[in-house]
Protein backbone atom coordinates (compact mmCIF):
# COMPACT_ATOMS: atom_id res chain seq x y z
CA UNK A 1 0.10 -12.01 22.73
CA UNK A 2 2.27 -8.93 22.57
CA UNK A 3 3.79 -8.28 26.00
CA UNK A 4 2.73 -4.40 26.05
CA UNK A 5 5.21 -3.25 29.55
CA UNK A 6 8.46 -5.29 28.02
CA UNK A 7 10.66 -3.04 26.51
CA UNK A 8 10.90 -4.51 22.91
CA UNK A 9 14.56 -5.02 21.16
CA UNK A 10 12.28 -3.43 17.74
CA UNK A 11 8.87 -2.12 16.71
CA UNK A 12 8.02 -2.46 12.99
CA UNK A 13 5.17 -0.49 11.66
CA UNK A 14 3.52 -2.19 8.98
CA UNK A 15 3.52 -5.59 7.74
CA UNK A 16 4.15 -5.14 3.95
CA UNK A 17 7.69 -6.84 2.17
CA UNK A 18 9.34 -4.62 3.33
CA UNK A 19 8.69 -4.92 7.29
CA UNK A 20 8.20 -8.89 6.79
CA UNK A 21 11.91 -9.35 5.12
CA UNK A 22 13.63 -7.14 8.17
CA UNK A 23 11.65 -9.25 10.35
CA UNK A 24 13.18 -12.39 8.54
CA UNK A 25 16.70 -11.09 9.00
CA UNK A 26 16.34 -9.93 12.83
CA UNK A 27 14.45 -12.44 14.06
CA UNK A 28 16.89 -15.36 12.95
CA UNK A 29 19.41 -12.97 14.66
CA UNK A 30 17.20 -13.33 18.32
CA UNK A 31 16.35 -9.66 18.07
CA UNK A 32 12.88 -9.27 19.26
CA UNK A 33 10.38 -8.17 17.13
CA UNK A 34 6.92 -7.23 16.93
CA UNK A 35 5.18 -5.53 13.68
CA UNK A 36 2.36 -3.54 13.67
CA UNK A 37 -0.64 -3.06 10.97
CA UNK A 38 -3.80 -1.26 11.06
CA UNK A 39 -5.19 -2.88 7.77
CA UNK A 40 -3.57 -6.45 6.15
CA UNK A 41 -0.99 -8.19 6.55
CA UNK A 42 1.36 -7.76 3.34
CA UNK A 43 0.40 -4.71 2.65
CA UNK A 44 -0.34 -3.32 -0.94
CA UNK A 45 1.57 -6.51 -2.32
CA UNK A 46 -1.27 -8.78 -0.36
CA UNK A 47 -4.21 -7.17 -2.60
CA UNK A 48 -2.34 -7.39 -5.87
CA UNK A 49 -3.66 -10.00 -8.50
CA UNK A 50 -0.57 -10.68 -9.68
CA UNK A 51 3.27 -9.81 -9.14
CA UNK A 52 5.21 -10.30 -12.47
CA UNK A 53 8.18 -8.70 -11.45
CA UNK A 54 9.22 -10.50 -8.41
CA UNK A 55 12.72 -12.64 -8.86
CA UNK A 56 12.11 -16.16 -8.36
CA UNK A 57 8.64 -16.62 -10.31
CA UNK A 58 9.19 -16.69 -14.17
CA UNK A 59 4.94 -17.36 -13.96
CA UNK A 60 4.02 -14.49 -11.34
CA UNK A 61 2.82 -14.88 -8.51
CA UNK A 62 -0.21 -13.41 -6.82
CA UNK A 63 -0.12 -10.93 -4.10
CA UNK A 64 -1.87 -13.00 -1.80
CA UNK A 65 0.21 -15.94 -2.14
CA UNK A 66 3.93 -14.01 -1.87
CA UNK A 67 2.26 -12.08 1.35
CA UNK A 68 1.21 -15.27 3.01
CA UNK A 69 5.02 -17.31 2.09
CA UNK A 70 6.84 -13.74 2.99
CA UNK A 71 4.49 -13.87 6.89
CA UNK A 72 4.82 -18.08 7.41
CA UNK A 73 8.46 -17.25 6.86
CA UNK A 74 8.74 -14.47 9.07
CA UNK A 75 6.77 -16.34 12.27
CA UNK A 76 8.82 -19.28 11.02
CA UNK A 77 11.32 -17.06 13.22
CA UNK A 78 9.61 -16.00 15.86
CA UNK A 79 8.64 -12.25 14.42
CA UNK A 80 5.24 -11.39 16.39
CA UNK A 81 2.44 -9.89 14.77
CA UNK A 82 -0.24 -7.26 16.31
CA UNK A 83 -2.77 -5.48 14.84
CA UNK A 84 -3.26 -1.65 15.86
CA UNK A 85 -2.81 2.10 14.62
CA UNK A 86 0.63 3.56 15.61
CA UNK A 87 -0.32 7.64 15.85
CA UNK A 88 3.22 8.82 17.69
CA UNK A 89 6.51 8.18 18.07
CA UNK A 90 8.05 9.78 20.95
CA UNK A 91 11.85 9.99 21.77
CA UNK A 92 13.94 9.29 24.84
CA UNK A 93 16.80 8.75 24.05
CA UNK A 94 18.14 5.35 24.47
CA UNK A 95 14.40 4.04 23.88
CA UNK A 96 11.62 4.87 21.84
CA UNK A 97 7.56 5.63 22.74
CA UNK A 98 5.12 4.21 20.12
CA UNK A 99 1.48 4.93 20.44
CA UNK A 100 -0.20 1.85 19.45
CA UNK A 101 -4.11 2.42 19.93
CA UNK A 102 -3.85 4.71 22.76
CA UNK A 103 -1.09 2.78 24.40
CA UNK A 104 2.42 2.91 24.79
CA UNK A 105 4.94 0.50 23.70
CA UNK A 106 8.71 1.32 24.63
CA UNK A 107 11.40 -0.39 22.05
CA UNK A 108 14.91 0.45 22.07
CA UNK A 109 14.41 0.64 18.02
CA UNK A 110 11.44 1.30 15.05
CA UNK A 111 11.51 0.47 11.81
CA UNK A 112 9.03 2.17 9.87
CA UNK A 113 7.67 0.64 6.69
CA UNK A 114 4.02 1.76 6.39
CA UNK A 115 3.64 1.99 2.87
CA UNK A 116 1.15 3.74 1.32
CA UNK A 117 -2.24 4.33 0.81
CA UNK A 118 -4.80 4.67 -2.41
CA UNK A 119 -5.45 8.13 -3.57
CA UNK A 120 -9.05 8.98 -3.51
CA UNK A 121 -10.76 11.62 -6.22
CA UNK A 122 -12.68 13.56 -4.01
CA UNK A 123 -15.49 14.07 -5.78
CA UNK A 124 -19.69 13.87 -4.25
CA UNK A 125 -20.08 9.97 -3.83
CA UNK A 126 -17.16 8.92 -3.27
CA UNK A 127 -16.59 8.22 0.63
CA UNK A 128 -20.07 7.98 0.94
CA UNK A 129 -20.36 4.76 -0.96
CA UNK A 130 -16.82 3.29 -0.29
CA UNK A 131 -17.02 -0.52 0.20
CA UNK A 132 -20.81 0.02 -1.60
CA UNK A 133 -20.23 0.83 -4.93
CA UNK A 134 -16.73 2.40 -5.13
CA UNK A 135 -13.39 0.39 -4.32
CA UNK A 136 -9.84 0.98 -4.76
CA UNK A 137 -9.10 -2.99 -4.85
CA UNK A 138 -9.89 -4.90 -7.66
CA UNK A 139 -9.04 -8.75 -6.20
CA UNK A 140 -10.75 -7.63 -3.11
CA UNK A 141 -14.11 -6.75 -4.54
CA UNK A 142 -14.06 -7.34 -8.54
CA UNK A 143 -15.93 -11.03 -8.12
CA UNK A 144 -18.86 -8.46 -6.85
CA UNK A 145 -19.70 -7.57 -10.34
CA UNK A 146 -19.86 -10.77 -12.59
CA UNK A 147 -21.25 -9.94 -15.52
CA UNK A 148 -21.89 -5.84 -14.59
CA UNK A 149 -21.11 -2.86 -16.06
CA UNK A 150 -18.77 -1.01 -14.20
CA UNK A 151 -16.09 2.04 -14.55
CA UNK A 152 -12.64 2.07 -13.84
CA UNK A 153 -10.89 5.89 -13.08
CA UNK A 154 -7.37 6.22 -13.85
CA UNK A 155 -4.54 6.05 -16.74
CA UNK A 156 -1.43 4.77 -15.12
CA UNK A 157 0.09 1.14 -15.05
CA UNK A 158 -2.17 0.26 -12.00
CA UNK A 159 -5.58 1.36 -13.65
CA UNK A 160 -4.96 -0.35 -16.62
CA UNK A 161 -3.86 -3.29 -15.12
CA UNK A 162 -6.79 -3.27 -12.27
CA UNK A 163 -8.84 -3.02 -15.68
CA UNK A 164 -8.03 -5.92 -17.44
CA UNK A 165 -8.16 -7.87 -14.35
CA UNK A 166 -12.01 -6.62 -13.68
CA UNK A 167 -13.12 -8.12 -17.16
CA UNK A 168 -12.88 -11.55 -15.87
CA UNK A 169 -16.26 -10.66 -14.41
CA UNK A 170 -17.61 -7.77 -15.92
CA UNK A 171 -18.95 -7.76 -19.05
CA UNK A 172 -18.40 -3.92 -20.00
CA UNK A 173 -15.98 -1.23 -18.61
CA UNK A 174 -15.73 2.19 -19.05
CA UNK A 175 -12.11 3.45 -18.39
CA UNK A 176 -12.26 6.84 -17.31
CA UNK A 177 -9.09 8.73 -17.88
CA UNK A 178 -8.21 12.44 -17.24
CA UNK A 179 -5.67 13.16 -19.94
CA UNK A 180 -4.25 9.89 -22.05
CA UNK A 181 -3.06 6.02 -21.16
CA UNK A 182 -0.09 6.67 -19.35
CA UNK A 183 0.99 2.73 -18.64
CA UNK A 184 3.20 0.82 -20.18
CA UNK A 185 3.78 -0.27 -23.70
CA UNK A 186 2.92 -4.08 -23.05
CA UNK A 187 -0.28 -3.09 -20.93
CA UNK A 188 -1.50 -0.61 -23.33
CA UNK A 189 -0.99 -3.28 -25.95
CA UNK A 190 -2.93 -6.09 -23.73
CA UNK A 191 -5.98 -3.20 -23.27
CA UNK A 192 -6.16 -2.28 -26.74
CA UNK A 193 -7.33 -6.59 -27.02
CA UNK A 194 -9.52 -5.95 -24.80
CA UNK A 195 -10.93 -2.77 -26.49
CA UNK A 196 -11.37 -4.54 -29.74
CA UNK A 197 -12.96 -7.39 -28.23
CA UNK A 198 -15.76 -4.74 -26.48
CA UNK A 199 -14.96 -5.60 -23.17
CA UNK A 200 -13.60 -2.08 -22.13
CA UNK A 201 -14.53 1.28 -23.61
CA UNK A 202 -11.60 4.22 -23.22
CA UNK A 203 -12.73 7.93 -22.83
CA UNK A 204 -10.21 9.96 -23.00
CA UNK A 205 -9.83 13.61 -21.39
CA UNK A 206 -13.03 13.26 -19.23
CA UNK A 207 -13.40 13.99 -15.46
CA UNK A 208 -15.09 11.98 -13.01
CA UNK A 209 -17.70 14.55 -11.59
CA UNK A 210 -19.65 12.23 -9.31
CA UNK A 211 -20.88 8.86 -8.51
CA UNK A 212 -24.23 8.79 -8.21
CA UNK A 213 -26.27 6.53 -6.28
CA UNK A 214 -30.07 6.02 -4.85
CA UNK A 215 -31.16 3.78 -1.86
CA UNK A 216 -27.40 3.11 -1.02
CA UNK A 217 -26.73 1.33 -4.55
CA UNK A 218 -24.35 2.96 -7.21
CA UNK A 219 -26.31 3.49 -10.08
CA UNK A 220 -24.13 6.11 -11.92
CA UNK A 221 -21.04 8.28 -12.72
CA UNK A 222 -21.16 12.11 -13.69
CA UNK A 223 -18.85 12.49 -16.37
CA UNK A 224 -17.50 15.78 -18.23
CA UNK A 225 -15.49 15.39 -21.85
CA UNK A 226 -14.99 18.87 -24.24
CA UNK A 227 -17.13 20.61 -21.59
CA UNK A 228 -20.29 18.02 -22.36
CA UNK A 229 -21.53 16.82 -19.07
CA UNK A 230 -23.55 13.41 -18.78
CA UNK A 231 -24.08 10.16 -16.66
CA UNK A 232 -22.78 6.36 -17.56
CA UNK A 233 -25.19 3.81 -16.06
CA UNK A 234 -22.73 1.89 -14.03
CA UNK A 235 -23.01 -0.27 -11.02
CA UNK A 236 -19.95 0.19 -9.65
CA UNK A 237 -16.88 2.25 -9.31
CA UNK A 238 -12.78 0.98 -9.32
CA UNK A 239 -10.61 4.16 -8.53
CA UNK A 240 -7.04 3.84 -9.72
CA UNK A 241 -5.53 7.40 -9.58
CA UNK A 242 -2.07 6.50 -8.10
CA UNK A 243 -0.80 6.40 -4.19
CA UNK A 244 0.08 8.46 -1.27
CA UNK A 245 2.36 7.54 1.38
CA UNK A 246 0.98 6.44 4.71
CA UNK A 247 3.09 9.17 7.14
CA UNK A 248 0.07 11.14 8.64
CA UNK A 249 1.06 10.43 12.04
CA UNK A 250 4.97 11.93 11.62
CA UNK A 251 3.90 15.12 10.48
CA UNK A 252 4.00 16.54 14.19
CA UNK A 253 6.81 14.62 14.96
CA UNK A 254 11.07 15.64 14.47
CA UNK A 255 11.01 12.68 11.93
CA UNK A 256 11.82 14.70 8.51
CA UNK A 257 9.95 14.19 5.68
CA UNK A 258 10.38 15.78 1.87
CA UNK A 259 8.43 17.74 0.23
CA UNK A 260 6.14 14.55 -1.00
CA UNK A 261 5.60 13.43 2.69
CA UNK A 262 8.25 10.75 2.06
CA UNK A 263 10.36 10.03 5.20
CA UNK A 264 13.74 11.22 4.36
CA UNK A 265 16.87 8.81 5.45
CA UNK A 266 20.65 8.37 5.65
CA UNK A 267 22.75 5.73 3.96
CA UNK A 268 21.82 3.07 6.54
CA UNK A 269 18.05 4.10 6.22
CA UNK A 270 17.89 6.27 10.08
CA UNK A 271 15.89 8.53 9.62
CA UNK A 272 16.51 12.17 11.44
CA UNK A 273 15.16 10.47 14.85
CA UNK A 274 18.30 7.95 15.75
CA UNK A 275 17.07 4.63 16.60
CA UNK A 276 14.15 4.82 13.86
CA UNK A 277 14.47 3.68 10.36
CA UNK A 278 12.30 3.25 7.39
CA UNK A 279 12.45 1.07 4.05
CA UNK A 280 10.23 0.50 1.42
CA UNK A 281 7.82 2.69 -0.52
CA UNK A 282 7.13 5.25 2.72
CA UNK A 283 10.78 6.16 2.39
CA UNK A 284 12.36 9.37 -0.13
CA UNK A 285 14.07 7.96 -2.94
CA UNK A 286 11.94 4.43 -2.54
CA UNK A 287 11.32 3.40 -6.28
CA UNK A 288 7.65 1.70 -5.40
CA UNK A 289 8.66 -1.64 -6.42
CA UNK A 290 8.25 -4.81 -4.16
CA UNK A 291 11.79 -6.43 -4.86
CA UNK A 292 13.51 -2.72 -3.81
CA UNK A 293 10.86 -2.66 -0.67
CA UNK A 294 12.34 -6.24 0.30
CA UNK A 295 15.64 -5.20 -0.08
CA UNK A 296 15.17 -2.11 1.79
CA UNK A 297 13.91 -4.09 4.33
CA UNK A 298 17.40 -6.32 4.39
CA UNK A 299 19.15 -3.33 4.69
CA UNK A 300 17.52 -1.94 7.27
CA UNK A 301 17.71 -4.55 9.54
CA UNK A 302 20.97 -4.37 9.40
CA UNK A 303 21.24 -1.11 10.37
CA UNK A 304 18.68 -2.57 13.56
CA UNK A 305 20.95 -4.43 14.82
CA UNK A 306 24.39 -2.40 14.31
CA UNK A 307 22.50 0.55 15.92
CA UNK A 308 21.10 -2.50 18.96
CA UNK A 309 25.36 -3.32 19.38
CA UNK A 310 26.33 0.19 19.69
CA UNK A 311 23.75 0.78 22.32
CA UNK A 312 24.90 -2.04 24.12
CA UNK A 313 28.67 -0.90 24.06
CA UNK A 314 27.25 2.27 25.49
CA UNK A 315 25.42 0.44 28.55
């Protein structure tokens, strides 16, 4: 239970890699910390089939499973975990106001490491049949549509990727891509199997238009490709169209932020508000990759706790 009058030694905002590792390093150091999340614990990592790239697994490892080692370890310390929607961050000086569902929480320090979020298409269909037809997480829903026919939007590393994943259940996907295959050469070379074998079908330079549906069940997708319009019979919908970063609730605040919405930083990751730091992928210059976000995180709690002395020497 998260003591909501105690003025907290540090407030993390998210619970991704990032957030989890500082955790690690200032719990173990007695600093006390509480984290934040509004959605799931380990963040985009947590919903990832499988990390490749991570030091320490020459097999992989899946999302899940390094979210769930990277939280045990973290409460292993005493780090405290709350769910809730931070939407301000107020300073006083000395200490810090976060607005955690309508309530304040006063810590002396914040680390921000909210991560970010899937971008959406925008097209007729889309938010109306989220979580019923369309989905931006593919080991969240994908055992939904064993043996269906299903489209995948997107070009990048994470479409392609999502895509092969899907045809564990599906028996046909249509990849849906705006321009060409922009992932890498050892994906493009694992989908081009998959091609040959008929399990996914590429279409190149086409649009998504809309996703149709009738009695609240995805039946379509509106497709345009050399200005020919026409409809795939699909059941479902995967978007993959890249990220955005999760910052919404800085934009009114003096927190400074690039020209991407990235939260911009010094060398020891404070951002323009002193006492508040951010790591991972929310932060400019982040390069969006799990070992960097962890890292990060190190580094920034680091910076927690020389910031934490100084204040201290001031008192």
């Amino acid at each position: 239970m998260v003591e909501e009058t105690k003025i907290r030694d540090v407030v993390m905002i998210g619970a991704g890699p990032s957030a989890m590792t500082a955790a690690i390093y200032t719990t173990r150091e007695d600093i006390d910390t509480v984290m934040y999340e509004k959605a799931v614990v380990g963040g985009m990592a947590a919903i990832t089939d499988m990390v490749d790239n991570y030091p320490g697994f020459p097999d992989g490892v899946e999302g899940m499973t390094l979210a769930a080692q990277l939280e045990a370890q973290a409460r292993r310390f005493g780090a405290e975990f709350a769910y809730g929607e931070v939407t301000e961050i107020r300073d006083n000086g000395d200490t810090k106001t976060i607005v955690v569902d309508g309530k304040d929480i006063e810590a002396k320090a914040v680390l921000i490491a909210t991560g970010s979020d899937y971008n959406k298409i925008g097209v007729p269909g889309e938010a109306e049949y989220y979580g019923r037809g369309v989905h931006y997480c593919a080991t969240c829903d994908g055992a939904f549509y064993r043996d269906k026919h299903i489209a995948v939007v997107g070009g990048g590393n994470s479409a392609v990727q999502e895509a092969i994943f899907l045809t564990r259940f599906t028996n046909k996907i249509d990849l849906l891509v705006r321009s060409t295959v922009k992932a890498s050469e050892v994906l493009q070379r694992d989908l081009q199997e998959l091609v040959d074998a008929g399990k996914i079908e590429i279409h190149l330079g086409t649009t998504t238009d809309e996703i149709l549906a009738t009695d609240g069940k995805v039946y379509g997708v509106k497709i345009t490709h050399d200005g020919e319009q026409r409809t795939l019979d699909v059941d479902g919908v995967f978007v993959f169209v890249g990220l955005s970063p999760n910052t919404g609730f800085l934009e009114t605040s003096a927190i400074e932020l690039d020209e991407q919405k990235l939260i911009k930083t010094d060398k020891h990751l404070m951002t323009s508000m002193p006492g508040v730091f951010a790591s991972g992928d929310v932060r400019s210059g982040a390069t969006m990759q799990i070992a960097s976000a962890v890292g990060e995180g190190a580094s920034a709690a680091l910076g927690i706790r020389e910031y934490l002395e100084e204040l201290k020497r001031k008192a």
